[in-house]
Structure formats: C-alpha cells, structure tokens
C-alpha atoms as a PDB file:
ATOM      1  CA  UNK A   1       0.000   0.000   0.000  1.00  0.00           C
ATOM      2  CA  UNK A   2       1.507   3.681  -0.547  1.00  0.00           C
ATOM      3  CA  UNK A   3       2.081   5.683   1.544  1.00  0.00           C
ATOM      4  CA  UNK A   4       0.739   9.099   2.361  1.00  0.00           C
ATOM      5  CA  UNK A   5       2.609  12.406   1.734  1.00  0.00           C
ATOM      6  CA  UNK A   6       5.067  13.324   3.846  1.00  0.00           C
ATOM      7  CA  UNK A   7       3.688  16.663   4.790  1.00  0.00           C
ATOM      8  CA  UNK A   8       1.354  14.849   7.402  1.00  0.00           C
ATOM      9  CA  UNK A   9       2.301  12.911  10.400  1.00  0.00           C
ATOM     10  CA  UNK A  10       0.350  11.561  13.060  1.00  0.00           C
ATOM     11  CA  UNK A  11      -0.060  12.507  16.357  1.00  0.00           C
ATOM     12  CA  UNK A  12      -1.033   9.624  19.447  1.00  0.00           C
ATOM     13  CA  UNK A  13      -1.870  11.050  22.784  1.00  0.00           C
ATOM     14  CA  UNK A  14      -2.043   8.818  25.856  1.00  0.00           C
ATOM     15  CA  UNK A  15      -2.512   8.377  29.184  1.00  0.00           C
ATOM     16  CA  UNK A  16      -1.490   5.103  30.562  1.00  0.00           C
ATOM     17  CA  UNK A  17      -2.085   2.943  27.745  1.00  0.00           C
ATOM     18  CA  UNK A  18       0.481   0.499  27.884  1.00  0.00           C
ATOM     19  CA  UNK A  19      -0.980  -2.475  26.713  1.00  0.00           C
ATOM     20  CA  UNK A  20      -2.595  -1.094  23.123  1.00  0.00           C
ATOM     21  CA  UNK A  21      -0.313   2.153  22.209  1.00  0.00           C
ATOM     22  CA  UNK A  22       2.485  -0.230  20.628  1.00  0.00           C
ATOM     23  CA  UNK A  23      -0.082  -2.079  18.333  1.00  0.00           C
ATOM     24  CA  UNK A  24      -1.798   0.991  17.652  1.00  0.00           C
ATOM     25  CA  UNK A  25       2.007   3.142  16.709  1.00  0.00           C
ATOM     26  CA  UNK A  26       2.724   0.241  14.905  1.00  0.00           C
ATOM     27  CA  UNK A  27      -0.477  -0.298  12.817  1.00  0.00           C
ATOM     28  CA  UNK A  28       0.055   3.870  12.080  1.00  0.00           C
ATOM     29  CA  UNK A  29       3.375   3.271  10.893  1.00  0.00           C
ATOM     30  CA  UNK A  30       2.771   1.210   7.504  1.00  0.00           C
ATOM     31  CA  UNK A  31       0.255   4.271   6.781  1.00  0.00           C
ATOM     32  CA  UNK A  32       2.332   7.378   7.754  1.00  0.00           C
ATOM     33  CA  UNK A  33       5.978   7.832   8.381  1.00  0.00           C
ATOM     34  CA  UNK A  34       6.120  10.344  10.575  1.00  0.00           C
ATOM     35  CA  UNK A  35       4.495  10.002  14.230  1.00  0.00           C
ATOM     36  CA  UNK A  36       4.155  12.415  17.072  1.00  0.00           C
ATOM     37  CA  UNK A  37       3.294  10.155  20.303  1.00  0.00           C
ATOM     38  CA  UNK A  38       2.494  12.733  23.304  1.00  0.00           C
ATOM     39  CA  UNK A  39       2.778  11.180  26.833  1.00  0.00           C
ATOM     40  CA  UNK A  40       0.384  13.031  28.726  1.00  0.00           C
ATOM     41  CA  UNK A  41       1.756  11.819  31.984  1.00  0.00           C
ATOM     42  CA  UNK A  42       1.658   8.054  31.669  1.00  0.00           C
ATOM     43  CA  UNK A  43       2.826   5.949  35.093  1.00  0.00           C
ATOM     44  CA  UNK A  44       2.582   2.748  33.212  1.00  0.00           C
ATOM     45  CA  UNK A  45       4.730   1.077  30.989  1.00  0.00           C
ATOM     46  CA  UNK A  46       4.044   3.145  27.863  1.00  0.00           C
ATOM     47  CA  UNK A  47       7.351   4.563  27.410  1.00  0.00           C
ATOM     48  CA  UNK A  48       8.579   1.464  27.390  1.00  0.00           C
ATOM     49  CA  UNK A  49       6.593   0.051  25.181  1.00  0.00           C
ATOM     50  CA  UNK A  50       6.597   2.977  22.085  1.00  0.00           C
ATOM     51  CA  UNK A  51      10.760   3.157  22.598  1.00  0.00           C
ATOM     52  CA  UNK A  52      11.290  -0.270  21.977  1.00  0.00           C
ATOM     53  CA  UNK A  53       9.301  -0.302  18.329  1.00  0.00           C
ATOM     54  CA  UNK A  54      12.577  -0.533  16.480  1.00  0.00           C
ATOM     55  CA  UNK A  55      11.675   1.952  14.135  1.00  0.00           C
ATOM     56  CA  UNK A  56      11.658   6.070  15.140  1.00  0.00           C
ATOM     57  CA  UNK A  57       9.166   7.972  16.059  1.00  0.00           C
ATOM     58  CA  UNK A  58       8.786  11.504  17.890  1.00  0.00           C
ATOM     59  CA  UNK A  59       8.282  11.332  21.504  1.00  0.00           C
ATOM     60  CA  UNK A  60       6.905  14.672  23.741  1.00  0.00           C
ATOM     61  CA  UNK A  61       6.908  13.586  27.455  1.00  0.00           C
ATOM     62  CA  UNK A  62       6.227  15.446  30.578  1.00  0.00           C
ATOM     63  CA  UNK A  63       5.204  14.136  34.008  1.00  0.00           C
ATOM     64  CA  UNK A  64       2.614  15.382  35.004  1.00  0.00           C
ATOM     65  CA  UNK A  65      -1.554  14.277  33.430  1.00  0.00           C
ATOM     66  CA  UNK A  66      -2.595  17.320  31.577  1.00  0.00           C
ATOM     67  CA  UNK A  67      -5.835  16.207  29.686  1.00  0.00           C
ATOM     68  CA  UNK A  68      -5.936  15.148  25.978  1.00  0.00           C
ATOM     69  CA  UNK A  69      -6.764  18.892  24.772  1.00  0.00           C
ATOM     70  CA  UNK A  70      -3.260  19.777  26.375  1.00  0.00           C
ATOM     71  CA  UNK A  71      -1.514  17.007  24.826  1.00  0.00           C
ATOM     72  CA  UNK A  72      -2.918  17.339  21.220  1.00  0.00           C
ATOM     73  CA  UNK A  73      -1.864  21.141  21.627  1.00  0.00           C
ATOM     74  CA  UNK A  74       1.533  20.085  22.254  1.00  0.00           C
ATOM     75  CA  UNK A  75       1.238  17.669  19.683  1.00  0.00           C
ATOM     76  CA  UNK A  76       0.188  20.032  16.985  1.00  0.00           C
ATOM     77  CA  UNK A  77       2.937  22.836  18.199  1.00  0.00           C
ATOM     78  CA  UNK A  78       5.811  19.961  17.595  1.00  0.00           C
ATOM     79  CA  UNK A  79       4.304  19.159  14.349  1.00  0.00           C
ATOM     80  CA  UNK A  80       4.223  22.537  13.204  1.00  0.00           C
ATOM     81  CA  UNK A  81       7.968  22.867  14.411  1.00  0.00           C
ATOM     82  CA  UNK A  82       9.099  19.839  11.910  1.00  0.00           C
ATOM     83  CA  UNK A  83       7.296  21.544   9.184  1.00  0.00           C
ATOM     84  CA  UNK A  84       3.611  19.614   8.717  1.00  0.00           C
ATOM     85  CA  UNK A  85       0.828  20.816   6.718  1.00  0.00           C
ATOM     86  CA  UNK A  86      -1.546  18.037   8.379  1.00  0.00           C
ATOM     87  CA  UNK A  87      -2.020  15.857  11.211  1.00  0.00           C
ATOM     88  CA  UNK A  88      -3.731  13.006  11.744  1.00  0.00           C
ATOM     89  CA  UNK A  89      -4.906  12.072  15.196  1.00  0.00           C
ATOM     90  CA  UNK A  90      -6.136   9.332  16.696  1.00  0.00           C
ATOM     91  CA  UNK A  91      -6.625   7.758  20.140  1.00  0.00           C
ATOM     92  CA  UNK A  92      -3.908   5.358  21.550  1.00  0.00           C
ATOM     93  CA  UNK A  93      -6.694   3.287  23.374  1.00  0.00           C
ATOM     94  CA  UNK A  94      -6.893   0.714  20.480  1.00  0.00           C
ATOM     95  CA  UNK A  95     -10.669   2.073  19.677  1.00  0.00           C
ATOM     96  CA  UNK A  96      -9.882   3.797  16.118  1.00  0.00           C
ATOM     97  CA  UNK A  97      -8.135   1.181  13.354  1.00  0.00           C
ATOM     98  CA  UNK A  98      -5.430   2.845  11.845  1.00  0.00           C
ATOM     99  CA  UNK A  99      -6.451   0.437   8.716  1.00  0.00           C
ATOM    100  CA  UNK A 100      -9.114   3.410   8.323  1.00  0.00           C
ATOM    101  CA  UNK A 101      -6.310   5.886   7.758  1.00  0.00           C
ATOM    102  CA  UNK A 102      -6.822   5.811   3.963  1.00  0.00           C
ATOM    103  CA  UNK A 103     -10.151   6.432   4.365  1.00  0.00           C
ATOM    104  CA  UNK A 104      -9.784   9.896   5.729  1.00  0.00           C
ATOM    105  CA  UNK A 105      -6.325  10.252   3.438  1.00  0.00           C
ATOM    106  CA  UNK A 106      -9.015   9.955   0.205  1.00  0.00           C
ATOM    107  CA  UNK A 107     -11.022  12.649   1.421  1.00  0.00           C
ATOM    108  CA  UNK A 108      -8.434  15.013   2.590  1.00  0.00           C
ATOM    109  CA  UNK A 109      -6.846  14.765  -0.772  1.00  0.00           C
ATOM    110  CA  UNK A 110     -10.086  15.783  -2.610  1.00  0.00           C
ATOM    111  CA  UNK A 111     -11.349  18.893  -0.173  1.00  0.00           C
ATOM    112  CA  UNK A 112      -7.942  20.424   0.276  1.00  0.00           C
ATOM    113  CA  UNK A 113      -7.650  22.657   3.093  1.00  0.00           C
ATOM    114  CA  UNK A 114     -11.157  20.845   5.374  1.00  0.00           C
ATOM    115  CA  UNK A 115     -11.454  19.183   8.616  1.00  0.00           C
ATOM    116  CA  UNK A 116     -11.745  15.108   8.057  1.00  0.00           C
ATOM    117  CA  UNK A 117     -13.577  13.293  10.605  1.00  0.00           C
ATOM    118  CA  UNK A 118     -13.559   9.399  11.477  1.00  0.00           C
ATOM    119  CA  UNK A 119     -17.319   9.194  12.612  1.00  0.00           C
ATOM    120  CA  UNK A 120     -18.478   5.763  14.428  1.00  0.00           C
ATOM    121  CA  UNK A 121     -21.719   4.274  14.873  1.00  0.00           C
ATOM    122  CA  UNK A 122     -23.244   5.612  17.645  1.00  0.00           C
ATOM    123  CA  UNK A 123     -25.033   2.873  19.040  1.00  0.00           C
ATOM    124  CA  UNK A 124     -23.111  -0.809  18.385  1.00  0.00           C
ATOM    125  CA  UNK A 125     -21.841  -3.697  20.984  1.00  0.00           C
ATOM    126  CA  UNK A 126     -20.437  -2.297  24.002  1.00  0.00           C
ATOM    127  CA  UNK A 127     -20.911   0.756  23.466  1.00  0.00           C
ATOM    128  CA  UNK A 128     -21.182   2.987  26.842  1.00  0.00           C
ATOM    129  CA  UNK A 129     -24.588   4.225  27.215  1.00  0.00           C
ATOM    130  CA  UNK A 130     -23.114   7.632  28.228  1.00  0.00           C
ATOM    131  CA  UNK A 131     -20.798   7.920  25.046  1.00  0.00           C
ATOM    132  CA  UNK A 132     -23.856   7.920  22.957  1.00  0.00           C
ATOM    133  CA  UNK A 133     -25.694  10.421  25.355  1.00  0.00           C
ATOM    134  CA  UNK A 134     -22.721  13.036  25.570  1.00  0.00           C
ATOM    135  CA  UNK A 135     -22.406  12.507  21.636  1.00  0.00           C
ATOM    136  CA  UNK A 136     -25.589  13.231  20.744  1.00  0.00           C
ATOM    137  CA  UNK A 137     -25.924  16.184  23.338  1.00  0.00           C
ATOM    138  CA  UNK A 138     -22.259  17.671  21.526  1.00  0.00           C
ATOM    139  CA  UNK A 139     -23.928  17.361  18.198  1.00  0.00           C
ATOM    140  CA  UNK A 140     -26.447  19.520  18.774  1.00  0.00           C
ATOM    141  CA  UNK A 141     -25.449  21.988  20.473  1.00  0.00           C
ATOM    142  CA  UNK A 142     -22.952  22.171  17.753  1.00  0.00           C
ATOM    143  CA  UNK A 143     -25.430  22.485  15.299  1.00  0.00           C
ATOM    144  CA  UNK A 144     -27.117  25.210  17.315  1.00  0.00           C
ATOM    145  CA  UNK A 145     -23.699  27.062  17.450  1.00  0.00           C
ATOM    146  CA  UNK A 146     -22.292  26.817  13.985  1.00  0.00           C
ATOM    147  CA  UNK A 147     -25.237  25.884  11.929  1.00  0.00           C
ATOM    148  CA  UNK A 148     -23.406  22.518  10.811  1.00  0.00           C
ATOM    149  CA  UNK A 149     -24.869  19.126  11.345  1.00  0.00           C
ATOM    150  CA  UNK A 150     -22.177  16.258  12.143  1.00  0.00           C
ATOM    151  CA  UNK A 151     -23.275  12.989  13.080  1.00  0.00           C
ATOM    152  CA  UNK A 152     -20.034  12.685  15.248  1.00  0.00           C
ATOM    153  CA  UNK A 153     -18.312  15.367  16.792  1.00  0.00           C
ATOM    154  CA  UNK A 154     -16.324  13.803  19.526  1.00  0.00           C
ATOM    155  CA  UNK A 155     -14.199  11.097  17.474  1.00  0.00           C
ATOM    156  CA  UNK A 156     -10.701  11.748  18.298  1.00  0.00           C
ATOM    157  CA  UNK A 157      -9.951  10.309  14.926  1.00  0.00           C
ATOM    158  CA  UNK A 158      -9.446  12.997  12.550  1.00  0.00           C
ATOM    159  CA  UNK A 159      -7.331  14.798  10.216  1.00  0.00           C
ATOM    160  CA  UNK A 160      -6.708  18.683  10.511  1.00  0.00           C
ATOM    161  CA  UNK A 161      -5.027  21.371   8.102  1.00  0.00           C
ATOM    162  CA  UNK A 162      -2.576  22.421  10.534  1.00  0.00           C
ATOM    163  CA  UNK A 163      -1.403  25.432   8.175  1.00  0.00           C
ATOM    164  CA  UNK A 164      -4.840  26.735   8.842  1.00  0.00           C
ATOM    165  CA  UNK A 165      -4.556  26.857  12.854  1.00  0.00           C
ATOM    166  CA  UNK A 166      -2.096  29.303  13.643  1.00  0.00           C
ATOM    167  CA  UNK A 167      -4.295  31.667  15.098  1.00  0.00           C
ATOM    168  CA  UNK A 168      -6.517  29.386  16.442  1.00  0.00           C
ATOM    169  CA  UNK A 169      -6.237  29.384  20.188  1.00  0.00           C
ATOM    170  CA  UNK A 170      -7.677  26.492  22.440  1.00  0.00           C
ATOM    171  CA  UNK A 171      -9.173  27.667  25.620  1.00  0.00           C
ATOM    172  CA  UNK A 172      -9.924  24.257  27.261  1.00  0.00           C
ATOM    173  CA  UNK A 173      -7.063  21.199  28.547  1.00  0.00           C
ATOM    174  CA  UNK A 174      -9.269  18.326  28.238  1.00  0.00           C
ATOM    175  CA  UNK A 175     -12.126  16.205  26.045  1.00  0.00           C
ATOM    176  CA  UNK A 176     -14.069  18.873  25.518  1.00  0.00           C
ATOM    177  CA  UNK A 177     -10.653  20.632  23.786  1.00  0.00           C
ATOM    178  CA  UNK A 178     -11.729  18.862  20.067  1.00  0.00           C
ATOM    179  CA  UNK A 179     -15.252  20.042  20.061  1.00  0.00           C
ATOM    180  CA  UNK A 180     -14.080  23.577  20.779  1.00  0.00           C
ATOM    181  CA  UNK A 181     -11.441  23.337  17.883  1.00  0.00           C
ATOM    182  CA  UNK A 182     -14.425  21.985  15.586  1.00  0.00           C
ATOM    183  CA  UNK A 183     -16.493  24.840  16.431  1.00  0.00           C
ATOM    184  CA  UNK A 184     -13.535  27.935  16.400  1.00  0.00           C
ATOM    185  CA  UNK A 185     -12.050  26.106  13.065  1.00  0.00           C
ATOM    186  CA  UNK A 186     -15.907  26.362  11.779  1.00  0.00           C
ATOM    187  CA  UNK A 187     -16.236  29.654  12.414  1.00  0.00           C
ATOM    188  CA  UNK A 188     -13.054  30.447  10.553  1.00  0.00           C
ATOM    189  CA  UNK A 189     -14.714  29.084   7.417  1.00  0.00           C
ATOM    190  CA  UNK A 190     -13.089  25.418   7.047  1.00  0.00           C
ATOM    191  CA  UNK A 191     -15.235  22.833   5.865  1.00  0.00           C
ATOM    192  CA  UNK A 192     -15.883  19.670   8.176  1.00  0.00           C
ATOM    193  CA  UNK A 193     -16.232  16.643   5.861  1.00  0.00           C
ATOM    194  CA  UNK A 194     -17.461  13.033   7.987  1.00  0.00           C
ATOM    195  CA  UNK A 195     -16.333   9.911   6.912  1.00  0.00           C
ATOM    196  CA  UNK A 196     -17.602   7.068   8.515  1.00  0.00           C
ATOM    197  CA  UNK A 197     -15.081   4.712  10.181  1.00  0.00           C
ATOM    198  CA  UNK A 198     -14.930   1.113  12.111  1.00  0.00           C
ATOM    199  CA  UNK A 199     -14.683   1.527  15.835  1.00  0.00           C
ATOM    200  CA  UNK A 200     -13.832  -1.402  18.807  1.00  0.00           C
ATOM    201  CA  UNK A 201     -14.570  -0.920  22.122  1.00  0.00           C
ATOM    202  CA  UNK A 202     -13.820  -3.635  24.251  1.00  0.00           C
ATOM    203  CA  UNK A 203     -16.127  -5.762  26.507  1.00  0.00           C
ATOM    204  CA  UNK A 204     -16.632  -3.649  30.008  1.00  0.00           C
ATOM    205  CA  UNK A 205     -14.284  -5.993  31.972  1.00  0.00           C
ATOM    206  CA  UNK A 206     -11.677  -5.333  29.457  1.00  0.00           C
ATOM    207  CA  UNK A 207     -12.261  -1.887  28.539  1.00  0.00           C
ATOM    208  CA  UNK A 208     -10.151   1.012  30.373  1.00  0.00           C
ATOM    209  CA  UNK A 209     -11.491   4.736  29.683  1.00  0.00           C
ATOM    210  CA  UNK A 210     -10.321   8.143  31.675  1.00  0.00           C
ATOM    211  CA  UNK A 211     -13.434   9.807  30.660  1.00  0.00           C
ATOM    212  CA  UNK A 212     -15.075  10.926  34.180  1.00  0.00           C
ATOM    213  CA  UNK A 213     -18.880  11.215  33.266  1.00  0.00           C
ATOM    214  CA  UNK A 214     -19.739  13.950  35.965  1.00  0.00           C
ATOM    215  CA  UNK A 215     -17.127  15.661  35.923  1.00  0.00           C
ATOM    216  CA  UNK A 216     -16.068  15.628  31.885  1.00  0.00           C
ATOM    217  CA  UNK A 217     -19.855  16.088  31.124  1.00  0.00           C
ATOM    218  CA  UNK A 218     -20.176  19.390  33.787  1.00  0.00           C
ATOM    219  CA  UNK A 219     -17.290  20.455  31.549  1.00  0.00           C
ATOM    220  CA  UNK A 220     -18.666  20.015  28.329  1.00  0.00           C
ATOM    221  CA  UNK A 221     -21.789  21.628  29.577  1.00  0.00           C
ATOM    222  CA  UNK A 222     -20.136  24.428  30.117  1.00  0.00           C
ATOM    223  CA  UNK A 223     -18.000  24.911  27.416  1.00  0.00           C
ATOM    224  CA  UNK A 224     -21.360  24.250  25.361  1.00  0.00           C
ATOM    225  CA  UNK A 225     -22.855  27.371  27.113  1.00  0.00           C
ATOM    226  CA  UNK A 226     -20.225  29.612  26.942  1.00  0.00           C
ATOM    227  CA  UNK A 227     -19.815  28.769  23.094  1.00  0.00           C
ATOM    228  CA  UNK A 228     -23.249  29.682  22.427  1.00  0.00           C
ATOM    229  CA  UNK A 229     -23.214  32.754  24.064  1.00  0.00           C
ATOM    230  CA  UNK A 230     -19.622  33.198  21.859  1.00  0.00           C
ATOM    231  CA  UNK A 231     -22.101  32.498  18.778  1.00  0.00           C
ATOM    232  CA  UNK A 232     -24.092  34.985  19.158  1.00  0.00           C
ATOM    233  CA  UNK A 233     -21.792  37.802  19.139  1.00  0.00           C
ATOM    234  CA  UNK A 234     -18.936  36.600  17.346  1.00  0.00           C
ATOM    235  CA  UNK A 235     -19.526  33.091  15.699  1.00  0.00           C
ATOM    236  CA  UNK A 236     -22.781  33.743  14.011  1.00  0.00           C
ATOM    237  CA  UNK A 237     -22.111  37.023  12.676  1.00  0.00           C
ATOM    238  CA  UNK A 238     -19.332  35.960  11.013  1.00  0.00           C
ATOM    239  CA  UNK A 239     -20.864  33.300   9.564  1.00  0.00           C
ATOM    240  CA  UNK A 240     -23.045  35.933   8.245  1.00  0.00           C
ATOM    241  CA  UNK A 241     -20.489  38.178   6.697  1.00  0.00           C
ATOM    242  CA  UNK A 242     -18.837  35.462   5.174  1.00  0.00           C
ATOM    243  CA  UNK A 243     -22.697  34.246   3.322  1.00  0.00           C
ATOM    244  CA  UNK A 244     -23.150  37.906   1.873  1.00  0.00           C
ATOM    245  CA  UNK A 245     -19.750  38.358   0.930  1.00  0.00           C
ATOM    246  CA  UNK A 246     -19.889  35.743  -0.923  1.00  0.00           C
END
C-alpha cells in the first residue's frame, strides 16, 4: 500500500495505555511515516513500550496528566515545528483502526484545506450508554452554534489542516478541547467533511477509559454554554459576513 505524503504525520496522545499504544504506533506506521506520540503523563509502561518499536518515532513527554486537549496542543505545536501541513490524530486506546487511515487520506486529498472526521456508529456492541448520550448532546449543540450538522463530533480520529490553525487558540485542557477546535475552526470558514469509520470498544471488563462522566460532562456543559453565548456575538455574525460576501 503507498504511503501518504510526507507533509502529514500523526499525532497519538495517551494516558497510561500500555498495553494497546504499541499495536496501535505500529499499525500507524505502515500508513504514515512520521508520528508524534504525546505522553500526557503516563505511570505505566508506555514509554517502554513505544521506545522499543525498532523503528523512530517523535516522543513529547512530561510528568505530570494534563488532559488530551493539552496534549494534542503540544502535539500540533511539535508538528508545526518539523514543518507539517496536516495531522492526523487518533486515540492510543486501540478504539480507532489505523487500517481506516486511507479512508480519511481519500477525502483530505479531494477537499484540500477541510477538517476530516472518522465518525463511528453511535449505538453498536459495548458501546457505553453515556458515550452515545454526551455525543448526541455535543452534536447539537454544535449544530445550534455553527449551523453545521455532524453525526459525530467527539471522534478523536481525525485529520486537521494544521497550516490553517495558527491563530486558532484552544481555551480548554481536556475532552471537551476537540469540540471547541471543531467549532472555532468552523467559524473560521473550514469545511468539516465526515467519513464514517470502524470503531472497537472492548467488553466492560476489558475496557479502560479516563473519561469521568460527571465531571467531563459538567465540563462540556459548560464549554457548550459559553460557546453559544460566543455564537451569538462573534460566531454567528461571522458566519453571516462570510454568506453575503460571498
């Protein structure tokens, strides 16, 4: 299989997943060359595991948990440092198949310059019930502030124009970090294309997930109502400008 071009790399987070990062780093490689892996704190063994792949990869470490929006920004500010147009992200859990990667590579290639998303199937085996919920409550209040309809806004599976977020400044550290870059990079005029992708998620004995539902869904909430009340005096206006201009 080709490969893709070598202005895109792709960029892991993770938190403590020792036992599916390697397979999921090493799946990535025979798609893309170039891979950012951020270690957002791990105390497991998954620096051990992505330095002994026997083939390089990029590796930003610190200590101390930040929350995937932190490590995705550090991700993307490395990229951008070793010259990528693109990146590619996806989760290190083992949910996403980097097998898909072509998938959102076809796209890309064809809408220059858009957003690619890897959207799953929202209601499958083992599922959590409260993935589906918090889905489907980020969908529409992204609708509501963008005037977009995905059918997937929280897949951390997706491929961005990095040349086109340079002045795009992330306010929020954690999950809710990708559905504010969706709706700022909306905004800003870039088109959001869906693509639908396989997804695994482990039986409930097996499965391991830092998503706190109180606690990452109070945050979401709020990040929902402070982007609509951004909508209305910045978001939607320039949506508006941008319609009559044309």
């Amino acid at each position: 299989m080709s490969r893709l071009s070598n202005k895109i790399c792709a960029i892991i987070p993770t938190f403590n997943n020792g036992g599916t990062v390697a397979n999921v780093v090493r799946r990535t490689h025979r798609f893309i060359d170039d891979i950012i892996v951020v270690v957002d704190g791990s105390t497991d063994n998954t620096l051990e595991q992505i330095t002994s792949l026997g083939f390089v990869i990029t590796i930003v470490f610190y200590t101390k948990n930040r929350g995937k929006g932190y490590a995705l920004k550090q991700g993307f500010s490395k990229a951008r440092s070793m010259g990528f147009d693109y990146v590619l992200t996806l989760d290190a859990d083992g949910q996403h198949y980097p097998e898909n990667i072509p998938l959102l590579m076809k796209q890309s290639k064809y809408n220059s310059g858009c957003i690619v998303l890897g959207s799953r199937v929202l209601v499958q085996d083992n599922m959590p019930r409260k993935n589906t919920f918090a889905n489907r409550f980020s969908n529409f209040w992204f609708t509501v502030q963008t005037g977009v309809s995905l059918p997937d806004t929280q897949t951390g599976m997706r491929i961005y124009p990095l040349y086109k977020m340079r002045h795009t400044a992330l306010l929020t550290d954690r999950y809710e970090a990708e559905l504010e870059l969706l709706v700022f990079m909306s905004w800003a005029g870039t088109k959001i294309i869906p693509v639908p992708i396989d997804v695994y998620y482990p039986p409930k004995n097996e499965r391991i997930s830092h998503f706190k539902p109180f606690r990452d869904f109070t945050r979401i909430s709020i990040l929902n109502t402070f982007l609509c009340l951004l909508a209305i005096v910045y978001g939607w206006p320039r949506i508006i400008i941008r319609k009559i201009i044309r």
